[in-house]
N, C-alpha and C. Protein backbone atom coordinates (compact mmCIF):
# COMPACT_ATOMS: atom_id res chain seq x y z
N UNK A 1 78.98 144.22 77.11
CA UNK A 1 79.75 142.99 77.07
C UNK A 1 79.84 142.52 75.63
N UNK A 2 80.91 142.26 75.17
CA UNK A 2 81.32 142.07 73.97
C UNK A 2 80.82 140.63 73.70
N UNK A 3 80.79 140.07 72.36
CA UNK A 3 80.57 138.74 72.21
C UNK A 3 81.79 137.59 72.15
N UNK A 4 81.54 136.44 72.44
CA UNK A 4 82.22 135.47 72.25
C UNK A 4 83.10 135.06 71.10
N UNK A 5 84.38 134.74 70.92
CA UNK A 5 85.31 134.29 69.48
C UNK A 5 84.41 133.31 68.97
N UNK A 6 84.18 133.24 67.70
CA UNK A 6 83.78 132.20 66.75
C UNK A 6 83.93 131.00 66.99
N UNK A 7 85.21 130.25 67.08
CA UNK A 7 85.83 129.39 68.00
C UNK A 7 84.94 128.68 68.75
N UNK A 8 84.44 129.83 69.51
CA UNK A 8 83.48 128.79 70.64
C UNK A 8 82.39 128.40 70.28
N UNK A 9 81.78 128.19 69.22
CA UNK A 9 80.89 127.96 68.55
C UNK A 9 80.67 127.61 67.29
N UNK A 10 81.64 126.96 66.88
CA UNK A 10 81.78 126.67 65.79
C UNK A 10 81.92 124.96 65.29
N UNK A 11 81.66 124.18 66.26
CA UNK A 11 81.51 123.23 66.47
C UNK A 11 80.08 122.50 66.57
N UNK A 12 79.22 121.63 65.43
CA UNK A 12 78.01 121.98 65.69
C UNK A 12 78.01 120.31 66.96
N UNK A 13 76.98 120.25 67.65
CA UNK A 13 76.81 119.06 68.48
C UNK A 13 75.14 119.41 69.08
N UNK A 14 74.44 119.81 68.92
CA UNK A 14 73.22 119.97 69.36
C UNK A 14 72.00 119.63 68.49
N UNK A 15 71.41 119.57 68.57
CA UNK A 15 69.81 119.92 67.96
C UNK A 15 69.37 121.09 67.66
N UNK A 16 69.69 121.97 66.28
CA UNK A 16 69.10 123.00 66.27
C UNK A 16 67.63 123.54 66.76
N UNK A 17 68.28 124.90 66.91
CA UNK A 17 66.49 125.68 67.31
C UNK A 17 66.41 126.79 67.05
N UNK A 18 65.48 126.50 65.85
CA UNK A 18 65.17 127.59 64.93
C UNK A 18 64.14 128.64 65.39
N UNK A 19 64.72 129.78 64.79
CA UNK A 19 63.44 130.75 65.32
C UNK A 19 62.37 130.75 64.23
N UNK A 20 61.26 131.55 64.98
CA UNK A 20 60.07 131.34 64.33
C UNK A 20 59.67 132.54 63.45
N UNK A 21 60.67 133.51 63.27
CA UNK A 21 60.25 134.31 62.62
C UNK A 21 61.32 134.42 61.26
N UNK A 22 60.59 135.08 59.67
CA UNK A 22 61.10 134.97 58.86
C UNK A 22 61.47 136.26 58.20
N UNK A 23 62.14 136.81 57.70
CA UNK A 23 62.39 138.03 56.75
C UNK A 23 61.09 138.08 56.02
N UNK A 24 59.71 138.92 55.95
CA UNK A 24 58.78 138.62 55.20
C UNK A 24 59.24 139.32 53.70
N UNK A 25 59.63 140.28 53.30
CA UNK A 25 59.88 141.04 52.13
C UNK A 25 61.43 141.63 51.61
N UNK A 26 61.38 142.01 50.58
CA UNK A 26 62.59 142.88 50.02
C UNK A 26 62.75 143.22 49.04
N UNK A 27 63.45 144.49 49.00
CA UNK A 27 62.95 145.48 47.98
C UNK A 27 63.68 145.05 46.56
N UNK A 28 62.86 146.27 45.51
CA UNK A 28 62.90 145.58 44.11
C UNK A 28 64.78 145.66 43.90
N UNK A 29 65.32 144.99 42.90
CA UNK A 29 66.53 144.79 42.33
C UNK A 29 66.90 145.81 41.84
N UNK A 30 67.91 146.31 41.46
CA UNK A 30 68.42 147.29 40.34
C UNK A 30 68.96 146.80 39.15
N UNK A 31 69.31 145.34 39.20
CA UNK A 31 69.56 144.65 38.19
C UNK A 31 69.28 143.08 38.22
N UNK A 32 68.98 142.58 37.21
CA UNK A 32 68.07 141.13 37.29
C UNK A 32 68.96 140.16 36.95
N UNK A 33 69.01 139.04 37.84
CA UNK A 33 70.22 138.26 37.70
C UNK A 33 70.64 137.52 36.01
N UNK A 34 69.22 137.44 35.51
CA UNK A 34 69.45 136.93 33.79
C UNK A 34 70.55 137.80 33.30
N UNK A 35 70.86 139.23 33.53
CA UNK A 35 71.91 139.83 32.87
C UNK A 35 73.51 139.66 33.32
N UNK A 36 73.50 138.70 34.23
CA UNK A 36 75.02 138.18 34.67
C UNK A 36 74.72 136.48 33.76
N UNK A 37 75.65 136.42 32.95
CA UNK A 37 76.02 135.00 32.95
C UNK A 37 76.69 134.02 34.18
N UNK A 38 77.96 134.90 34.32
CA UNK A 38 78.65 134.22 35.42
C UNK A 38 78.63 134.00 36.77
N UNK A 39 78.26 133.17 36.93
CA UNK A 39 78.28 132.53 38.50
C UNK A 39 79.35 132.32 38.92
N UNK A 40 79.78 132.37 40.51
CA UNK A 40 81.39 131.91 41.02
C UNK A 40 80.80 131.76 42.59
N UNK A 41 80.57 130.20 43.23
CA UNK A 41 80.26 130.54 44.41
C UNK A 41 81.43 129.91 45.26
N UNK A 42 81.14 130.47 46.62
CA UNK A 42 81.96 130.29 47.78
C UNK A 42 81.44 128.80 48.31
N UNK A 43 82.14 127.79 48.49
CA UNK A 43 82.10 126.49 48.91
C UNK A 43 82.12 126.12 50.84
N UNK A 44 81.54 125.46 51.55
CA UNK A 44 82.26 125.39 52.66
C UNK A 44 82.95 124.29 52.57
N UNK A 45 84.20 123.74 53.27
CA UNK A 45 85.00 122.46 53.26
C UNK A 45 84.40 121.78 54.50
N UNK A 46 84.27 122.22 55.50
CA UNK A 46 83.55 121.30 56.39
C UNK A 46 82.25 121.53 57.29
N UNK A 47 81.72 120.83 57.97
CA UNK A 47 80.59 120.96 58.73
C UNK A 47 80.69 121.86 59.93
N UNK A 48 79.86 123.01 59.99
CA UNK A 48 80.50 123.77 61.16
C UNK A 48 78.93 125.06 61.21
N UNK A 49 79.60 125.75 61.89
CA UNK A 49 78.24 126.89 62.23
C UNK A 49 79.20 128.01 62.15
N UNK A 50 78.40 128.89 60.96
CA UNK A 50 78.56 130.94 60.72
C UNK A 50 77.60 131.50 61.80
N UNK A 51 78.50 132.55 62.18
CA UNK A 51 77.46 133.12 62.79
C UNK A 51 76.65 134.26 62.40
N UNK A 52 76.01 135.18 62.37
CA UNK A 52 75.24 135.76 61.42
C UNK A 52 76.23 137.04 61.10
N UNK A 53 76.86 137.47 62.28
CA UNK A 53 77.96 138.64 62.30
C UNK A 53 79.25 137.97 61.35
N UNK A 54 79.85 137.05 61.00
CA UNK A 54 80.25 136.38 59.96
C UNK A 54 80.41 136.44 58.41
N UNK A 55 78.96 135.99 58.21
CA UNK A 55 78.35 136.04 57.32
C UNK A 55 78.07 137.83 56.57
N UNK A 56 77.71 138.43 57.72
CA UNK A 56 77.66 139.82 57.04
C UNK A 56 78.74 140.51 56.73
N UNK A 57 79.91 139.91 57.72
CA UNK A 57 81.24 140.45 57.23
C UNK A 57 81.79 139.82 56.23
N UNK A 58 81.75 138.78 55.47
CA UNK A 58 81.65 138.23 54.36
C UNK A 58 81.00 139.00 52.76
N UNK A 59 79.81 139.31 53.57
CA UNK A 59 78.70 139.80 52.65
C UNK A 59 79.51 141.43 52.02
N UNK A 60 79.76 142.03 53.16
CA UNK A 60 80.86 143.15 52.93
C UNK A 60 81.70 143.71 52.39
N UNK A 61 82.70 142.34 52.98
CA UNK A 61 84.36 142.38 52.08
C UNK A 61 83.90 141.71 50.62
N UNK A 62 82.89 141.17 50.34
CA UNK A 62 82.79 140.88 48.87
C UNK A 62 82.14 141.93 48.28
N UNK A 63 81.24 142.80 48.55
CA UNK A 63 80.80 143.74 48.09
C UNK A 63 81.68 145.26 47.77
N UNK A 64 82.23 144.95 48.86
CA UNK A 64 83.43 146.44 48.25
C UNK A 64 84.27 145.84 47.68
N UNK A 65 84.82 144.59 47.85
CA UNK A 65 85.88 144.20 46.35
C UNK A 65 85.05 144.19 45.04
N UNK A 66 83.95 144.01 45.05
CA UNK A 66 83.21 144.12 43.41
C UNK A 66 82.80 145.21 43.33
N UNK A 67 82.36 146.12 43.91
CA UNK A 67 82.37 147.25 43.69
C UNK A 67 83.30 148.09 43.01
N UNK A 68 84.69 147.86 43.85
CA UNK A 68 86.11 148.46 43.44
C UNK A 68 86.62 148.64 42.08
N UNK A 69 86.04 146.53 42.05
CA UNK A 69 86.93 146.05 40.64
C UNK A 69 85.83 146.19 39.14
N UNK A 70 84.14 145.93 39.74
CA UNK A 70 83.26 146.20 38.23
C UNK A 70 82.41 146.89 38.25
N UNK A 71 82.49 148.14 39.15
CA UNK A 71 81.42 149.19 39.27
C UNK A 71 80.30 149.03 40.15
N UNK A 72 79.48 149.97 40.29
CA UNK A 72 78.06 149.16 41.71
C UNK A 72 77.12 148.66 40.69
N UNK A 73 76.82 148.62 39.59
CA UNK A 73 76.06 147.72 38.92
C UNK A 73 76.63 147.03 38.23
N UNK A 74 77.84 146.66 37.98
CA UNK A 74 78.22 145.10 37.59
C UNK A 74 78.10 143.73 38.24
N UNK A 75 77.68 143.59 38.92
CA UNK A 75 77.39 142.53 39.91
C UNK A 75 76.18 142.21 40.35
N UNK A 76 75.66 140.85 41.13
CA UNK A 76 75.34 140.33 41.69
C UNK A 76 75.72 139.62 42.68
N UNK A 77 75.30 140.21 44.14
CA UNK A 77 75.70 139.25 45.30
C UNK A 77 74.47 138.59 45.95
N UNK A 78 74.56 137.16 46.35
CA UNK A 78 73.26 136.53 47.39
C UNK A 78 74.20 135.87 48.10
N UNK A 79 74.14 135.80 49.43
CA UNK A 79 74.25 135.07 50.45
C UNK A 79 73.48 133.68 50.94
N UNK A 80 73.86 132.24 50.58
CA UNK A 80 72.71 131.74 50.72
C UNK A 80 72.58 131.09 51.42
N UNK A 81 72.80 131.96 52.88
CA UNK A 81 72.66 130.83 54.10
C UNK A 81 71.89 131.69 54.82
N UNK A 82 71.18 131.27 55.71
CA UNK A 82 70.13 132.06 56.68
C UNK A 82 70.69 131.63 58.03
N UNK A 83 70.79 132.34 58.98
CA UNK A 83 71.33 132.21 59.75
C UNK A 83 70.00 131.72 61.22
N UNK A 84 69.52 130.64 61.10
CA UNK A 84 67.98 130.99 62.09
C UNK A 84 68.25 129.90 63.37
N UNK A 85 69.36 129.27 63.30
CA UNK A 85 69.54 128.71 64.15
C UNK A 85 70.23 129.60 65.79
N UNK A 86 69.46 129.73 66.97
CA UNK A 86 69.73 130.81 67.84
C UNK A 86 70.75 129.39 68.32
N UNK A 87 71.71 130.64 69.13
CA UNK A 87 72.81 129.70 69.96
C UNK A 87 72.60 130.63 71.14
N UNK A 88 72.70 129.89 72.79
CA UNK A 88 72.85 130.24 73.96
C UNK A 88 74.21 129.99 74.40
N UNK A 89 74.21 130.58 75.41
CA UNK A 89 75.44 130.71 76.47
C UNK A 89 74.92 130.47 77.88
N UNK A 90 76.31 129.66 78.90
CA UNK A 90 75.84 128.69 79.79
C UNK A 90 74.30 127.97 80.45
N UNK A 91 74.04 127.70 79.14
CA UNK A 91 72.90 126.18 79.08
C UNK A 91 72.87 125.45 80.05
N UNK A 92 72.52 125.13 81.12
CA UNK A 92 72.84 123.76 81.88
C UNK A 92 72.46 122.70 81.74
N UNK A 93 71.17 122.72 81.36
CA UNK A 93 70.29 121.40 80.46
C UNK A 93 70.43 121.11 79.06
N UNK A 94 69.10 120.60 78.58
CA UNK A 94 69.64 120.40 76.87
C UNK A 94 68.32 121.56 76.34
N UNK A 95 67.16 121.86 77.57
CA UNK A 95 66.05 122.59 77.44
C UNK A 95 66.20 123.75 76.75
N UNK A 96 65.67 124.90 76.83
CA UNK A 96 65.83 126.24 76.32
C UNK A 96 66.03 127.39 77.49
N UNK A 97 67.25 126.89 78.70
CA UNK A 97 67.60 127.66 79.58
C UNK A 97 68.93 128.31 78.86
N UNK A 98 69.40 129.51 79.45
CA UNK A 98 70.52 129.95 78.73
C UNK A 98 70.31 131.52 77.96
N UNK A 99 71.10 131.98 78.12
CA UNK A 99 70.90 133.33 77.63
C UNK A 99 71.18 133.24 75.96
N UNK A 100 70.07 133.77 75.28
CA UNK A 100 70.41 134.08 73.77
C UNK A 100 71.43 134.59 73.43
N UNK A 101 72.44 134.83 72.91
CA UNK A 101 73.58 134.90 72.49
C UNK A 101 73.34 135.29 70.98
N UNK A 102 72.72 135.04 70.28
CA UNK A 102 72.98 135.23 68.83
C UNK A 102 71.78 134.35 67.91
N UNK A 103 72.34 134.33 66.57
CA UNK A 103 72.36 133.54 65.66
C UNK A 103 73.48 132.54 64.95
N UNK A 104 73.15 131.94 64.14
CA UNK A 104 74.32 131.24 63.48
C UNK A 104 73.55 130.07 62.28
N UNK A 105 74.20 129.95 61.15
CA UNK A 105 73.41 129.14 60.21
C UNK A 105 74.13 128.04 60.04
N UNK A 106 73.49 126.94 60.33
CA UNK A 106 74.24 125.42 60.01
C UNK A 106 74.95 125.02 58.95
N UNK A 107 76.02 124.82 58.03
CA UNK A 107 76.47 124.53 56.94
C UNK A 107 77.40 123.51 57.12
N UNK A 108 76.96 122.51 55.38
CA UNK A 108 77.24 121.44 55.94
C UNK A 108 78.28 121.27 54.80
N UNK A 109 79.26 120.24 54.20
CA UNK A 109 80.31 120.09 53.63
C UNK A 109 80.10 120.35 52.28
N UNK A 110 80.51 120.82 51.42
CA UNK A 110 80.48 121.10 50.01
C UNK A 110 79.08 122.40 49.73
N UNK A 111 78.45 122.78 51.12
CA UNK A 111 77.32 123.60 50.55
C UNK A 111 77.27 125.44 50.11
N UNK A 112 76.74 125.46 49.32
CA UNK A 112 77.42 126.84 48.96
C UNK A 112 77.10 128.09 49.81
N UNK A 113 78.23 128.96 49.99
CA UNK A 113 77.70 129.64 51.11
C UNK A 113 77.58 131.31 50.97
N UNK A 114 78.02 131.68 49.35
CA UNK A 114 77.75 132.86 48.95
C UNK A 114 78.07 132.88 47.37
N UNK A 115 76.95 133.45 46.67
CA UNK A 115 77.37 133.26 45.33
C UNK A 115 77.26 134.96 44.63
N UNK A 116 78.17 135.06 43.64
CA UNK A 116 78.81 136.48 43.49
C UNK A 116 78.69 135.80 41.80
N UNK A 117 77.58 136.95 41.14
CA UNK A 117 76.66 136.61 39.49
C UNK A 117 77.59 137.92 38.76
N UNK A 118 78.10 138.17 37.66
CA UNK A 118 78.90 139.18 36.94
C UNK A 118 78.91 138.74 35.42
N UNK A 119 79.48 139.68 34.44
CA UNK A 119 79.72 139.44 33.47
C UNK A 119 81.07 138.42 32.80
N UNK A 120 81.15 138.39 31.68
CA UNK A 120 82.21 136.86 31.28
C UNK A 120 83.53 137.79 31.55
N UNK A 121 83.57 138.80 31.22
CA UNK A 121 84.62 139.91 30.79
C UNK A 121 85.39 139.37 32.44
N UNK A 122 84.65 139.54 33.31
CA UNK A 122 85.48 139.80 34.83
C UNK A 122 85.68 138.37 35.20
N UNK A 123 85.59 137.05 34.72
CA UNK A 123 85.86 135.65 34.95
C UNK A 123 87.17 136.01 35.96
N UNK A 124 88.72 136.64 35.67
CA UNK A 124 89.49 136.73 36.02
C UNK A 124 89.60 137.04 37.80
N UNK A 125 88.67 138.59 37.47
CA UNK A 125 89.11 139.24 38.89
C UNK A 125 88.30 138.00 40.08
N UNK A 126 87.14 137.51 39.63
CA UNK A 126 86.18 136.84 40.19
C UNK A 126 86.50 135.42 40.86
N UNK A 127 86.95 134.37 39.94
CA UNK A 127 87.82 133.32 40.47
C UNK A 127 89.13 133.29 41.44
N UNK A 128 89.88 134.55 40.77
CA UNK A 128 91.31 134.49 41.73
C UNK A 128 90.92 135.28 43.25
N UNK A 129 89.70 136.16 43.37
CA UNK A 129 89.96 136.67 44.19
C UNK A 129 88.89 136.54 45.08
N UNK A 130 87.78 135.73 45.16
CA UNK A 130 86.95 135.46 45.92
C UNK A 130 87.41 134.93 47.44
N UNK A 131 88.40 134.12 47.63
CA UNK A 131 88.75 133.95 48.81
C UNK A 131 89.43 135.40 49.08
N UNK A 132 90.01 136.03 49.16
CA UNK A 132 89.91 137.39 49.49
C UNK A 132 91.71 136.78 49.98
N UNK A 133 92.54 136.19 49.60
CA UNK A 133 93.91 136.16 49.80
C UNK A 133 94.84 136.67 49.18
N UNK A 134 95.80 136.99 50.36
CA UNK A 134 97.03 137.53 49.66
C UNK A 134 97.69 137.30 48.39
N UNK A 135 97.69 136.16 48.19
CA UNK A 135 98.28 135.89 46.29
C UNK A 135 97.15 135.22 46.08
N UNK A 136 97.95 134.83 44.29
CA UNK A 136 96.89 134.45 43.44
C UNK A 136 96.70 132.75 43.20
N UNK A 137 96.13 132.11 42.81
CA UNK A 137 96.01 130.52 42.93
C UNK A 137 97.46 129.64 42.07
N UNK A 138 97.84 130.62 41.08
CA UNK A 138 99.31 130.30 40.77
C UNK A 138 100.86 130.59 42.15
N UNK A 139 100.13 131.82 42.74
CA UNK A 139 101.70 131.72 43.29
C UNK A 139 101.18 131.16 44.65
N UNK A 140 100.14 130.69 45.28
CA UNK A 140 99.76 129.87 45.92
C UNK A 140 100.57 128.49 45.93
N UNK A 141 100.49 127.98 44.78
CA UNK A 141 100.91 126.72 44.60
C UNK A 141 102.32 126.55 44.21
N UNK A 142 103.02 128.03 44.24
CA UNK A 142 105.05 127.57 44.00
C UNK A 142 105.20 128.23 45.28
N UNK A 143 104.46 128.62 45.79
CA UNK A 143 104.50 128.85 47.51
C UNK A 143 104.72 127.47 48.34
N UNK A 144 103.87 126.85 47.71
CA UNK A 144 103.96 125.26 48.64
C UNK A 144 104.81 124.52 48.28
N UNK A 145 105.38 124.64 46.76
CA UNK A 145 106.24 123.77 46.26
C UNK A 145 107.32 124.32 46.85
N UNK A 146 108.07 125.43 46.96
CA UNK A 146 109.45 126.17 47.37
C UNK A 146 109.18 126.12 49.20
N UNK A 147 108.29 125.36 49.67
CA UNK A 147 108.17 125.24 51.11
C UNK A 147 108.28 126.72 51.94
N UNK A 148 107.39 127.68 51.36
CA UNK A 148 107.30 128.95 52.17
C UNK A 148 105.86 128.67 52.72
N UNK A 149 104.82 128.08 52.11
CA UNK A 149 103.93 127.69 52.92
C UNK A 149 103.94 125.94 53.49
N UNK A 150 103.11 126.68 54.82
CA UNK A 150 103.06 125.10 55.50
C UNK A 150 101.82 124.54 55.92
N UNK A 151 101.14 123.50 55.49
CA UNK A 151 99.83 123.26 55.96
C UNK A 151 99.36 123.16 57.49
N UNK A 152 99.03 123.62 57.97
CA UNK A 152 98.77 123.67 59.69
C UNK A 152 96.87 123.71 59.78
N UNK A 153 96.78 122.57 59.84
CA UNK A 153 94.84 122.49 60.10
C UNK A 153 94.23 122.80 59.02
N UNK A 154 93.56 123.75 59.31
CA UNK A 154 92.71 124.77 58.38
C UNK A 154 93.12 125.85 57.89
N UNK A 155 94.43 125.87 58.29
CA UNK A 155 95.38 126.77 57.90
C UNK A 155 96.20 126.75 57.18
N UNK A 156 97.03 127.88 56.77
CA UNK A 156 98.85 127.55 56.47
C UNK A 156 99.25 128.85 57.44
N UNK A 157 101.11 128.41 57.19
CA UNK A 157 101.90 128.95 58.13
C UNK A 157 103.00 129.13 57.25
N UNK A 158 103.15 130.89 57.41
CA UNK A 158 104.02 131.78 56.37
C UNK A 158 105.57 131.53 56.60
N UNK A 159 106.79 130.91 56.09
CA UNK A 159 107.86 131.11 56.63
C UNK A 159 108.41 132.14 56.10
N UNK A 160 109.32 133.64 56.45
CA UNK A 160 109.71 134.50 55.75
C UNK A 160 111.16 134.42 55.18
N UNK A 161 111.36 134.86 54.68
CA UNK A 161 113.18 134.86 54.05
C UNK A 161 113.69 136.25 55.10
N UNK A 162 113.33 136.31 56.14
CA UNK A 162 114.38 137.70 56.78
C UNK A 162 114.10 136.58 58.24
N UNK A 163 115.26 137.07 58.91
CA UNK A 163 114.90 137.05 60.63
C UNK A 163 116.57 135.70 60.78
N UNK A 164 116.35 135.13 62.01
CA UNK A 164 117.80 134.15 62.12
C UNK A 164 117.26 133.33 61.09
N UNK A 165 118.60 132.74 61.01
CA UNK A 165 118.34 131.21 60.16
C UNK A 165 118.36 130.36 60.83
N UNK A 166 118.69 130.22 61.98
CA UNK A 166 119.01 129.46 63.17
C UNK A 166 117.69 128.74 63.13
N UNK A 167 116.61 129.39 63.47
CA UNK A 167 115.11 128.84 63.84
C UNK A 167 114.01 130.00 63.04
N UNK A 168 113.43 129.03 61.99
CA UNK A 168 112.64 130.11 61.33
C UNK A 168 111.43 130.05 62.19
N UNK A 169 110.53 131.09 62.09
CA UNK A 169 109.48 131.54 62.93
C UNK A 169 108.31 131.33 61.75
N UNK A 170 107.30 130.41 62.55
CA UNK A 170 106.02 130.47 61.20
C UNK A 170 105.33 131.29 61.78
N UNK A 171 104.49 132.22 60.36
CA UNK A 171 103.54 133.19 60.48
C UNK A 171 102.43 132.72 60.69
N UNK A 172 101.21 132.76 61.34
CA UNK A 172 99.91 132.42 60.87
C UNK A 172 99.69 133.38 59.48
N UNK A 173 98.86 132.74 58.24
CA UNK A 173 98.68 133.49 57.05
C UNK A 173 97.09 133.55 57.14
């Protein structure tokens, strides 16, 4: 049985409950963070719950984009959320009935939620491309001005230049 969409859990409203056990160790570095000047971290905008499968896919897609772009020892990646808060599925009480389901780490507005350490040289690839989006933070913003993007939630919504003109169709982006 597969797991649940994010979605359904991504809403925090409970009393966390943390588990009791911790990562005790980990192995030595290959490179020591004093030799990155640059820091560039990932922000959250609002209060909500990662789930640990999330987070590692995060951990991932940032690691093979720095890999790609400054070699396997140009970098530094930490993740700095722990994920120890367990979440259940159909709970009936507020007790600890309910089947374990997972993990997920609480994060709360402005807190940082992955930070990616490199040299000054790569400032470029590092800033524009950490959100991992299709354009760059310039054509982002004559995107919104020329009304091809549209703000929708937490989202935007792609309009294309092909298809009727009659009724344009928004993309989820």
């Amino acid at each position: 049985m597969g797991l649940r969409p994010a979605r359904c859990y991504g809403y925090c409203k409970n009393q966390p409950h943390p588990t009791s056990r911790f990562c005790r160790g980990a192995p030595d570095k290959k490179a020591k963070v004093d030799e990155f000047p640059l820091c560039v971290h990932m922000v959250s905008d609002e209060y909500e719950e990662l789930s640990s499968e999330a987070l590692e896919a995060a951990r991932i897609c940032a690691n093979k984009y720095t890999i790609k772009s400054f070699g396997k020892n140009g970098f530094h990646i930490r993740v700095q959320l722990h994920p120890f808060r367990v979440f259940r599925i159909n709970k009936i009480l507020s007790c600890a009935f309910g089947k374990h389901q997972g993990t997920v780490a609480r994060v709360h507005n402005g807190q940082v939620i992955m930070s990616i350490c490199s040299k000054l040289q790569n400032k470029e690839h590092m800033v524009e491309k950490l959100g991992f989006t299709k354009c760059n933070a310039d054509e982002f913003e004559d995107m919104v001005a020329e009304k091809w993007l549209i703000p929708d939630g937490c989202g935007v919504k792609y309009i294309p230049s092909h298809g009727p003109l009659d009724k344009p169709r928004a993309l989820y982006f």
